[in-house]
C-alpha atoms as a PDB file:
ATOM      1  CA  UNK A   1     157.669  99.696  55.071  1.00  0.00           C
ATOM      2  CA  UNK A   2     157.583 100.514  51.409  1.00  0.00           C
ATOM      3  CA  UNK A   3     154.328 101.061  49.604  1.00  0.00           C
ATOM      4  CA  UNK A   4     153.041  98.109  48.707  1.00  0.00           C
ATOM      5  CA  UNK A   5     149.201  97.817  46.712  1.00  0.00           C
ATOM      6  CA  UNK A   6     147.144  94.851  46.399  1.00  0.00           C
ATOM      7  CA  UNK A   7     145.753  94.617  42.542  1.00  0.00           C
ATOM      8  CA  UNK A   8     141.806  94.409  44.127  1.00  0.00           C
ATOM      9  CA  UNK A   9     140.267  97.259  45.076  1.00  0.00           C
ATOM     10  CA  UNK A  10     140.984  97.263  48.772  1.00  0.00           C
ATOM     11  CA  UNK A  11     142.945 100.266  48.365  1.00  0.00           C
ATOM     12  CA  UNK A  12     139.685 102.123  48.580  1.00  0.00           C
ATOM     13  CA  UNK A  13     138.003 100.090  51.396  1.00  0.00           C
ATOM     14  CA  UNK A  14     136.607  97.879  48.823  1.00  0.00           C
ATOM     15  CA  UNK A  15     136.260  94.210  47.962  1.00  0.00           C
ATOM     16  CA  UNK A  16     135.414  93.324  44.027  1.00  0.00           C
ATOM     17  CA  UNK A  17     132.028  92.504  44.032  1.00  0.00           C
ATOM     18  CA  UNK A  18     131.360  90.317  41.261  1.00  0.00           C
ATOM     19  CA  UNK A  19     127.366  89.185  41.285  1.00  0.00           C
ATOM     20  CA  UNK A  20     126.808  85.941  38.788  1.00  0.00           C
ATOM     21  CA  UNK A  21     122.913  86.140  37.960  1.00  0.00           C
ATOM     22  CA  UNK A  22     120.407  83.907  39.208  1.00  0.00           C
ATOM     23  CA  UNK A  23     116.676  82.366  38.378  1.00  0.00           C
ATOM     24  CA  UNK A  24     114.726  83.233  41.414  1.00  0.00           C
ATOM     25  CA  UNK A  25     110.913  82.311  41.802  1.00  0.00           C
ATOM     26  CA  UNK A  26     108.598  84.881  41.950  1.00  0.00           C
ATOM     27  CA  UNK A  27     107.618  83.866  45.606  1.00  0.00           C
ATOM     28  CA  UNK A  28     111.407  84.500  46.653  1.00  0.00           C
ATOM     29  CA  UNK A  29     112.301  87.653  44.164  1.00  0.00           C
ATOM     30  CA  UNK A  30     112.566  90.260  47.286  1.00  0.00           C
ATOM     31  CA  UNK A  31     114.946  88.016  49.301  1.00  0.00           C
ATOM     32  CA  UNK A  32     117.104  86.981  46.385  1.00  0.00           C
ATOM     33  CA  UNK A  33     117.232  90.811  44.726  1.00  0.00           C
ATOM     34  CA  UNK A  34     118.149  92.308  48.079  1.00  0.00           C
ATOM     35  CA  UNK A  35     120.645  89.477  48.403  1.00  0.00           C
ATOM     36  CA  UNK A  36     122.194  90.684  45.280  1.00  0.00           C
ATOM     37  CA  UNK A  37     122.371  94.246  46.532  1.00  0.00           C
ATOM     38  CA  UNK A  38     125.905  95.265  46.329  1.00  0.00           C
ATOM     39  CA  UNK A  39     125.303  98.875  46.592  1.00  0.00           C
ATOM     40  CA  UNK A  40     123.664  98.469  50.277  1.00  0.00           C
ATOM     41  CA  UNK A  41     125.408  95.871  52.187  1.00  0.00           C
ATOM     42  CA  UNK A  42     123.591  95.507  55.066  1.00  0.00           C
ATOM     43  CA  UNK A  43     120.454  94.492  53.274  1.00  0.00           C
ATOM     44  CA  UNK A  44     122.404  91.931  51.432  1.00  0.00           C
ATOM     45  CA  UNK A  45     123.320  90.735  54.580  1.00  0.00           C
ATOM     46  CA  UNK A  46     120.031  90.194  55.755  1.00  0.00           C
ATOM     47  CA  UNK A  47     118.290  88.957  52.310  1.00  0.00           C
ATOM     48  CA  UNK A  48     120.931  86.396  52.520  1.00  0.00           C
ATOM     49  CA  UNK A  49     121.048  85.268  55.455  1.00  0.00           C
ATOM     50  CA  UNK A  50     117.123  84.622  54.758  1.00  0.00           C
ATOM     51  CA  UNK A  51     117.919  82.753  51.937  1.00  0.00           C
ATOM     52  CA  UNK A  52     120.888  80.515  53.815  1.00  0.00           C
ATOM     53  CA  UNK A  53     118.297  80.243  56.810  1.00  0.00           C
ATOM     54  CA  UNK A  54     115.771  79.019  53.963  1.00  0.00           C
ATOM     55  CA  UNK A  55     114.719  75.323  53.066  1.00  0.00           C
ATOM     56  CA  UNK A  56     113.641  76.448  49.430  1.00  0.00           C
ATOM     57  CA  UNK A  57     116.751  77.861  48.337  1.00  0.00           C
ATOM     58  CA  UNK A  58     118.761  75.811  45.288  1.00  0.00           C
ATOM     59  CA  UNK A  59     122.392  74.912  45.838  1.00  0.00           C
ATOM     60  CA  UNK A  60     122.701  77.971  43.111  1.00  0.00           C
ATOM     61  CA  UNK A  61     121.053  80.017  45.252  1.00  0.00           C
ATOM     62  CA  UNK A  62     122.696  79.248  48.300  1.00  0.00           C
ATOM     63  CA  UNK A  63     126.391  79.462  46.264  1.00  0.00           C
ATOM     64  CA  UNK A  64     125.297  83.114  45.460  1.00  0.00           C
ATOM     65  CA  UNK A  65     124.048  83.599  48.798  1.00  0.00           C
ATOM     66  CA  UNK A  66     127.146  82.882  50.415  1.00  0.00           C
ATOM     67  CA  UNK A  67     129.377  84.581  48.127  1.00  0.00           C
ATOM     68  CA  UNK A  68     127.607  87.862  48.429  1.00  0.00           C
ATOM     69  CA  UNK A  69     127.124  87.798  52.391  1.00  0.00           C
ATOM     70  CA  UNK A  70     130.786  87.504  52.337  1.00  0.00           C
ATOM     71  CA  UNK A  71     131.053  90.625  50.217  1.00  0.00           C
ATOM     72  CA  UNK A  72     128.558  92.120  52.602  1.00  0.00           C
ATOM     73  CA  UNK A  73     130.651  91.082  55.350  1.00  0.00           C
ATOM     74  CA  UNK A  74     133.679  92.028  53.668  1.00  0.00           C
ATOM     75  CA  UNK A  75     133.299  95.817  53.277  1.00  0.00           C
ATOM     76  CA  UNK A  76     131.850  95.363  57.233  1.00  0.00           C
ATOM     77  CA  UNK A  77     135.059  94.679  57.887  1.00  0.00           C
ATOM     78  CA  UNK A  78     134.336  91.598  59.196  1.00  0.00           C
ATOM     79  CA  UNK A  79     136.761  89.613  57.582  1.00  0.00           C
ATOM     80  CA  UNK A  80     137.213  86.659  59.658  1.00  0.00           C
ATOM     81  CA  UNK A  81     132.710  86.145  58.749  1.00  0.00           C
ATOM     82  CA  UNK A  82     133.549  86.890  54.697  1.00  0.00           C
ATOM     83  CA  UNK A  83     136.302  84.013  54.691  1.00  0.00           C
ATOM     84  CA  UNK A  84     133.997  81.642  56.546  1.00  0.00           C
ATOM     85  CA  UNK A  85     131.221  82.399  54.071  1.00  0.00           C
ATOM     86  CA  UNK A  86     133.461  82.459  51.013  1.00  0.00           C
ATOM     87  CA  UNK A  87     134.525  78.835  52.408  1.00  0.00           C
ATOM     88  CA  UNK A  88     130.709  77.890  52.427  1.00  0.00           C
ATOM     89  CA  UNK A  89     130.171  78.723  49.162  1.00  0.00           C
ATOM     90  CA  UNK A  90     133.497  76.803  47.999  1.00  0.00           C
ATOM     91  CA  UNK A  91     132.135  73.701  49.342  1.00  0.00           C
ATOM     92  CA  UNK A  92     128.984  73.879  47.452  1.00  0.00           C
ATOM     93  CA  UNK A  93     131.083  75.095  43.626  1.00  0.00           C
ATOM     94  CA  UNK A  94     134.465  74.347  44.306  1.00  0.00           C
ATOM     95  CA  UNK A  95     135.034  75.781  41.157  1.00  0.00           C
ATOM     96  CA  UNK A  96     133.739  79.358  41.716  1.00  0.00           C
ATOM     97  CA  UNK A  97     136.789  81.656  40.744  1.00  0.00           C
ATOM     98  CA  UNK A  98     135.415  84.693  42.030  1.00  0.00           C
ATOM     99  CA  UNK A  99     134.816  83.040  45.648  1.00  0.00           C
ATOM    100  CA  UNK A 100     138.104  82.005  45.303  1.00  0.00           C
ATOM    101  CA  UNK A 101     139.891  85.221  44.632  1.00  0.00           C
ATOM    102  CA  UNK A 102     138.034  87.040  46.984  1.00  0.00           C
ATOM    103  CA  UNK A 103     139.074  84.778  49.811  1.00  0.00           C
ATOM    104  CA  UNK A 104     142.737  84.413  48.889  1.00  0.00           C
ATOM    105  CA  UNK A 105     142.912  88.983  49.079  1.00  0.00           C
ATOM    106  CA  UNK A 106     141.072  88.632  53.020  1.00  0.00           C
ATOM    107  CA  UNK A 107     143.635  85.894  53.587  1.00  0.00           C
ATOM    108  CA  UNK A 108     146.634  87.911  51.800  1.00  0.00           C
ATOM    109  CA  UNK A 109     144.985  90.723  53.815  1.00  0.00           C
ATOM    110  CA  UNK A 110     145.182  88.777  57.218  1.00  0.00           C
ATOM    111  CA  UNK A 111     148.352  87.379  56.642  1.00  0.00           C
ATOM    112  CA  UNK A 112     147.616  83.811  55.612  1.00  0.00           C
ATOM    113  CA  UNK A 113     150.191  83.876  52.623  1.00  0.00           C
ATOM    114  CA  UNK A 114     150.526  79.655  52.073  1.00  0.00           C
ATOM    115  CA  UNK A 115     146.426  79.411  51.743  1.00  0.00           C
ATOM    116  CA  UNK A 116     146.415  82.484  49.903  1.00  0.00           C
ATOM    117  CA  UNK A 117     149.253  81.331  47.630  1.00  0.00           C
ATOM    118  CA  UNK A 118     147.343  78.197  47.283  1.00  0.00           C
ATOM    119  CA  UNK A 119     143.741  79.922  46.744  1.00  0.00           C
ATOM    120  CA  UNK A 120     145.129  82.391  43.703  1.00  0.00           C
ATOM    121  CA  UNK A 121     146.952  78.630  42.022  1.00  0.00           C
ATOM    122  CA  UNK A 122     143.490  77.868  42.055  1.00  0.00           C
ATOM    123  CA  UNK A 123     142.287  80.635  40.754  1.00  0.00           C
ATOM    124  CA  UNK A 124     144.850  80.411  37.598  1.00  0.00           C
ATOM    125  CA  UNK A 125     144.112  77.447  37.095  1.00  0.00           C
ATOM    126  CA  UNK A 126     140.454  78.132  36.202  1.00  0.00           C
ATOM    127  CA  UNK A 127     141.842  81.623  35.049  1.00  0.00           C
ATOM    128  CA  UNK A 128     144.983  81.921  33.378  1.00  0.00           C
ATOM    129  CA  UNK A 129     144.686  85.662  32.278  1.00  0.00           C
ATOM    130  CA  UNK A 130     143.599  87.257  35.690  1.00  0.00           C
ATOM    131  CA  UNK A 131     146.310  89.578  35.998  1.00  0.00           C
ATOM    132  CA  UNK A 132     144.877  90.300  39.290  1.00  0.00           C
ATOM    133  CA  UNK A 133     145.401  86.933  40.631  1.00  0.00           C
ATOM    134  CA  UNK A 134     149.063  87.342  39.511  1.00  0.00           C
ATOM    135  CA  UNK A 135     149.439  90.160  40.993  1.00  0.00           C
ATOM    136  CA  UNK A 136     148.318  89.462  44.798  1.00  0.00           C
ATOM    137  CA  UNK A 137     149.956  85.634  44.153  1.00  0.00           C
ATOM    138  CA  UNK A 138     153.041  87.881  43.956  1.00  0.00           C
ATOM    139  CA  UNK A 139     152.319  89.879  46.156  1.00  0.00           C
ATOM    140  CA  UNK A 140     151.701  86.870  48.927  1.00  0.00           C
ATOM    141  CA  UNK A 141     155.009  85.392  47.800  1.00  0.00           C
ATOM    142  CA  UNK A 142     157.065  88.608  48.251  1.00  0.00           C
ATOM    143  CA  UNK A 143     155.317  89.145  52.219  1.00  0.00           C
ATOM    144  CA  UNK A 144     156.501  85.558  52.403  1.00  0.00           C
ATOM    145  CA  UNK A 145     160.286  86.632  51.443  1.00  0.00           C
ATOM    146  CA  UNK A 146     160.295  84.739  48.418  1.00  0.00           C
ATOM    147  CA  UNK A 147     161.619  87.333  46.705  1.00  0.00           C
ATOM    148  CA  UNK A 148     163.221  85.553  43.509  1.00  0.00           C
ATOM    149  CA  UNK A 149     159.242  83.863  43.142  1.00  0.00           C
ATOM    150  CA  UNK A 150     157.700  87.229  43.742  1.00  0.00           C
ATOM    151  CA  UNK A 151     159.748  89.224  41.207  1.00  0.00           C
ATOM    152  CA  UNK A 152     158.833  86.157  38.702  1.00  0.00           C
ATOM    153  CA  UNK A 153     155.004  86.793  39.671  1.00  0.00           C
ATOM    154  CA  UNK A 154     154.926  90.525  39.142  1.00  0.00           C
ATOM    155  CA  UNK A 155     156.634  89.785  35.328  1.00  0.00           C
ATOM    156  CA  UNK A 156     154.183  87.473  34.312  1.00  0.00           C
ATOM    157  CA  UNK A 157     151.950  90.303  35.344  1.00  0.00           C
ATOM    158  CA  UNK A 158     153.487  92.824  33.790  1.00  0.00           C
ATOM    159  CA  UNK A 159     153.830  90.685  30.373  1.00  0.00           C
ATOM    160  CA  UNK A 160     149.969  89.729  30.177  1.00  0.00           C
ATOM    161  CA  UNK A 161     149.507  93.547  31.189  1.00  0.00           C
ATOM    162  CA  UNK A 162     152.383  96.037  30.429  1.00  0.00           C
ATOM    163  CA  UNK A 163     150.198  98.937  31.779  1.00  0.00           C
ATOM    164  CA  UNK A 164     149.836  97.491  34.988  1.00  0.00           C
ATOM    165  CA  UNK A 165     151.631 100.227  37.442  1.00  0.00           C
ATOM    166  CA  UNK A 166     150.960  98.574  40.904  1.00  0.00           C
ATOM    167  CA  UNK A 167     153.029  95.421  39.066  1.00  0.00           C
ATOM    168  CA  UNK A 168     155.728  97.559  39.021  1.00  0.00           C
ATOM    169  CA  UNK A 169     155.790  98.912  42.160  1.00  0.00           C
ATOM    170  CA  UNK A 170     155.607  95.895  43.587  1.00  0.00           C
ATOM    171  CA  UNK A 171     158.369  94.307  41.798  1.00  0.00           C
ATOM    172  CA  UNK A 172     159.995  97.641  43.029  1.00  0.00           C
ATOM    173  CA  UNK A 173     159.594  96.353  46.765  1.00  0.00           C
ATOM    174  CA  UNK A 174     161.359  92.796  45.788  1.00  0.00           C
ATOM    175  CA  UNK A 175     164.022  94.246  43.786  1.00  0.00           C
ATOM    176  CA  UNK A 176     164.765  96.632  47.107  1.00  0.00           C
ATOM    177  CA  UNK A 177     164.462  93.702  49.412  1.00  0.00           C
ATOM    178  CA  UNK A 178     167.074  92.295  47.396  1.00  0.00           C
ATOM    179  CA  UNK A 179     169.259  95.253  47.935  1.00  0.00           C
ATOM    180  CA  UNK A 180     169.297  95.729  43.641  1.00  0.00           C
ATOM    181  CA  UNK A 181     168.447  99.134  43.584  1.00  0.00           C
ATOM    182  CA  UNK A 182     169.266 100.119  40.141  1.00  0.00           C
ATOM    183  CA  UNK A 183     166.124  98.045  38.882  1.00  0.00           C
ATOM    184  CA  UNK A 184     163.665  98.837  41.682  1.00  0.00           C
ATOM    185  CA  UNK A 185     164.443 102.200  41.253  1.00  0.00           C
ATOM    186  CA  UNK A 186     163.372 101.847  36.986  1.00  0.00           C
ATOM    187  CA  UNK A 187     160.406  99.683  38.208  1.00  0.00           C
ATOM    188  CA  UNK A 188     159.387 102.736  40.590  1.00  0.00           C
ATOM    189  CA  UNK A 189     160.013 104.689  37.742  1.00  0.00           C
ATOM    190  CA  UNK A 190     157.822 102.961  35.489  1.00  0.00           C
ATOM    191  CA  UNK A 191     155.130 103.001  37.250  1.00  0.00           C
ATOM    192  CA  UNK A 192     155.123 106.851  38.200  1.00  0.00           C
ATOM    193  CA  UNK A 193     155.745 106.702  34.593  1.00  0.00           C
ATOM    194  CA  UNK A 194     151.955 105.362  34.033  1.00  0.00           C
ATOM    195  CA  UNK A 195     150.279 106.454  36.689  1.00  0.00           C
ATOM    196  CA  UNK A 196     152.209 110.199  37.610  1.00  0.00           C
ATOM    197  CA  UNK A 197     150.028 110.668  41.138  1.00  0.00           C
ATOM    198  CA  UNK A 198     151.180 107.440  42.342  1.00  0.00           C
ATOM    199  CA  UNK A 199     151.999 108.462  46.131  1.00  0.00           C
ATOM    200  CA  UNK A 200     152.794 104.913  46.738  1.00  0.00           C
ATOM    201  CA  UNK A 201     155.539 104.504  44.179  1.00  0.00           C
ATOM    202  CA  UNK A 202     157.448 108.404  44.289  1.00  0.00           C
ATOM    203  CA  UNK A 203     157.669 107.453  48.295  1.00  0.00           C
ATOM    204  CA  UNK A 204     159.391 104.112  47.551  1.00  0.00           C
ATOM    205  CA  UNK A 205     161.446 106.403  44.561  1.00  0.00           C
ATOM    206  CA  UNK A 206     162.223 109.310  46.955  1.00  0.00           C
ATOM    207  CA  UNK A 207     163.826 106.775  49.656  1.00  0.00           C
ATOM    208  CA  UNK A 208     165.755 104.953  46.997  1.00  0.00           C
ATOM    209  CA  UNK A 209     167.184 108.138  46.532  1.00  0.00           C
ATOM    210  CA  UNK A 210     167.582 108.999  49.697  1.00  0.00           C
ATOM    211  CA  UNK A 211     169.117 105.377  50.571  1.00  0.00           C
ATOM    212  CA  UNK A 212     171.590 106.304  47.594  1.00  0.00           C
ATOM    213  CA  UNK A 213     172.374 109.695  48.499  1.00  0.00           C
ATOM    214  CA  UNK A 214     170.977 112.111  45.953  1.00  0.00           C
ATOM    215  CA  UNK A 215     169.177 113.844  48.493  1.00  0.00           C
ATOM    216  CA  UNK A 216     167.765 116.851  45.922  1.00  0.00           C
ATOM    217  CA  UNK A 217     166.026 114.270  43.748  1.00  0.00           C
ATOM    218  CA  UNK A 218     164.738 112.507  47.140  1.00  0.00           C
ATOM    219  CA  UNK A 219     162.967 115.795  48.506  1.00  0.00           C
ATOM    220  CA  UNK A 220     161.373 116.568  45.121  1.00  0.00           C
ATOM    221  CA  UNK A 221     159.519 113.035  45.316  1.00  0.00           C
ATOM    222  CA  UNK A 222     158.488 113.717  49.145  1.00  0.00           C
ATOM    223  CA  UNK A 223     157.329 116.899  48.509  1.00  0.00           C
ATOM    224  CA  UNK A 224     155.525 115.881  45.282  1.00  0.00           C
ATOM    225  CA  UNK A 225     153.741 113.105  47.080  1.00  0.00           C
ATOM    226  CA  UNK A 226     152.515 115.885  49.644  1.00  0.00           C
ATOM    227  CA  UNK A 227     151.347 118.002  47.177  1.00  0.00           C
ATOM    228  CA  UNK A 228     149.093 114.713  46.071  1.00  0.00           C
ATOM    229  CA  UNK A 229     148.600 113.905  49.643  1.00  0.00           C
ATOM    230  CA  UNK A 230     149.381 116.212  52.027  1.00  0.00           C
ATOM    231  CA  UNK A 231     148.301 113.354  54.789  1.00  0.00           C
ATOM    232  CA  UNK A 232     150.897 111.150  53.772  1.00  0.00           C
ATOM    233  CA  UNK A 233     152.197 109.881  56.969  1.00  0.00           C
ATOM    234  CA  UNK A 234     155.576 107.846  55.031  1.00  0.00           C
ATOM    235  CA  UNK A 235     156.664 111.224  52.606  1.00  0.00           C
ATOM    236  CA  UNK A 236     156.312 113.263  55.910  1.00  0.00           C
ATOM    237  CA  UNK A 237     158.496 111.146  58.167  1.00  0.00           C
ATOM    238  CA  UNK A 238     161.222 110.726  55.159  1.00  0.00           C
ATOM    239  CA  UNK A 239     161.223 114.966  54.341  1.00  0.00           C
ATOM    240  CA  UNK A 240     161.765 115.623  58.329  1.00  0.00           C
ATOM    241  CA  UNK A 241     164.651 112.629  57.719  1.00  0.00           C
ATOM    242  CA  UNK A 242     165.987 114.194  54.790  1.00  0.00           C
ATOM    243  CA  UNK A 243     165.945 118.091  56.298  1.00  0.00           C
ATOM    244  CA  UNK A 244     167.972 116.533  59.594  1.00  0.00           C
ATOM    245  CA  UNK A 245     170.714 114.983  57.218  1.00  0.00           C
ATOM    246  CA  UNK A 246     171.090 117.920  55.384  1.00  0.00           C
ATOM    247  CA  UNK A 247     171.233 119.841  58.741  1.00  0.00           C
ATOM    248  CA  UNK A 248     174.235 117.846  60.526  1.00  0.00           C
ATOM    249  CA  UNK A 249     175.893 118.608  57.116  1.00  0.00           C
ATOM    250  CA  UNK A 250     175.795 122.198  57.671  1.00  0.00           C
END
């Protein structure tokens, strides 16, 4: 499957951690700093579940509380815990954007694309600008095969943020899905273009190449990728391709 990146920074085994400041009594300052300890998760996990087990915590309190178990949870790896906690906190400020876009990536991430969809609505609602939300919206509506909706998403992106390489990648993926592979190619080009070690987008390059032929052009993207990434599991399997189609040719 072609390369596809989510705008948050899962790529790296990471959920966005973003920590809104709270008032905290002096009695409770331990419970509620270690709560707000993104750089060691499991002590966040157990401040807050101190403060969610508490009966003096605020509903402020308990909003953060949840929200940053979740992102405790989250880079756990225990995704199924983050969304119920994300959920929690939801119920408490329906309105909290980062709860929401944090839960609609583990859903895009587990494959619920119509809550997802609906989560990252919500979060551009409250957050017109987020090119982040566009992105993953897209990105939920192209795993859903709506490609004409996706490639829609990912220019919105790309107009509030012209920079944005995954964007075009992405919108890469849909134009290939829909078999135009003129402009996916000049998408993938565009965003090697910005970012030039972007394994993810000379793979999807190198097999539009290879899908069109121009099998020279194809191996220098593999091997280039390699070079980045010499653990690149796609580029490999497409060079071994590429070298047997040259071979039956000899």
């Amino acid at each position: 499957m072609p390369g596809i990146a989510r705008w948050f920074p899962r790529q790296l085994a990471v959920i966005l951690l973003v920590l809104a400041p709270w008032a905290a009594g002096a009695a409770h300052a331990g419970e509620l700093d270690g709560c707000a300890n993104a750089a060691d998760p499991d002590e966040a996990l157990a401040a807050c579940s101190v403060v969610i087990d508490s009966a003096w915590a605020s509903d402020e309190q308990l909003v953060q509380a949840f929200n940053n178990r979740a992102n405790a949870l989250s880079f756990q790896g225990r995704t199924s815990a983050a969304i119920d906690d994300y959920s929690r906190a939801l119920a408490l400020a329906p309105h909290y954007v980062n709860a929401l876009y944090n839960r609609a990536s583990l859903l895009l991430e587990l494959g619920d694309l119509a809550q997802a969809i609906r989560d990252f609505d919500a979060v551009l609602q409250l957050a017109p600008h987020r090119v982040d939300a566009m992105n993953n919206r897209a990105l939920a509506l192209l795993r859903a095969e709506r490609h004409d909706e996706a490639i829609a998403g990912f220019s919105e992106a790309l107009r509030s943020d012209p920079g944005n390489a995954y964007a075009y990648n992405n919108r890469g993926v849909a134009w290939r899905r829909k078999n135009d592979l003129a402009r996916a190619e000049a998408d993938f080009s565009a965003a090697i273009s910005l970012l030039p070690e972007y394994t993810g987008a000379l793979n999807n390059r190198g097999e539009i190449h290879m899908q069109e032929d121009r099998l020279d052009r194809a191996a220098a993207d593999f091997r280039r990728v390699l070079a980045i990434d010499p653990g690149h599991a796609a580029a490999r399997r497409n060079l071994q391709a590429l070298s047997e189609r040259l071979a039956t040719r000899r």
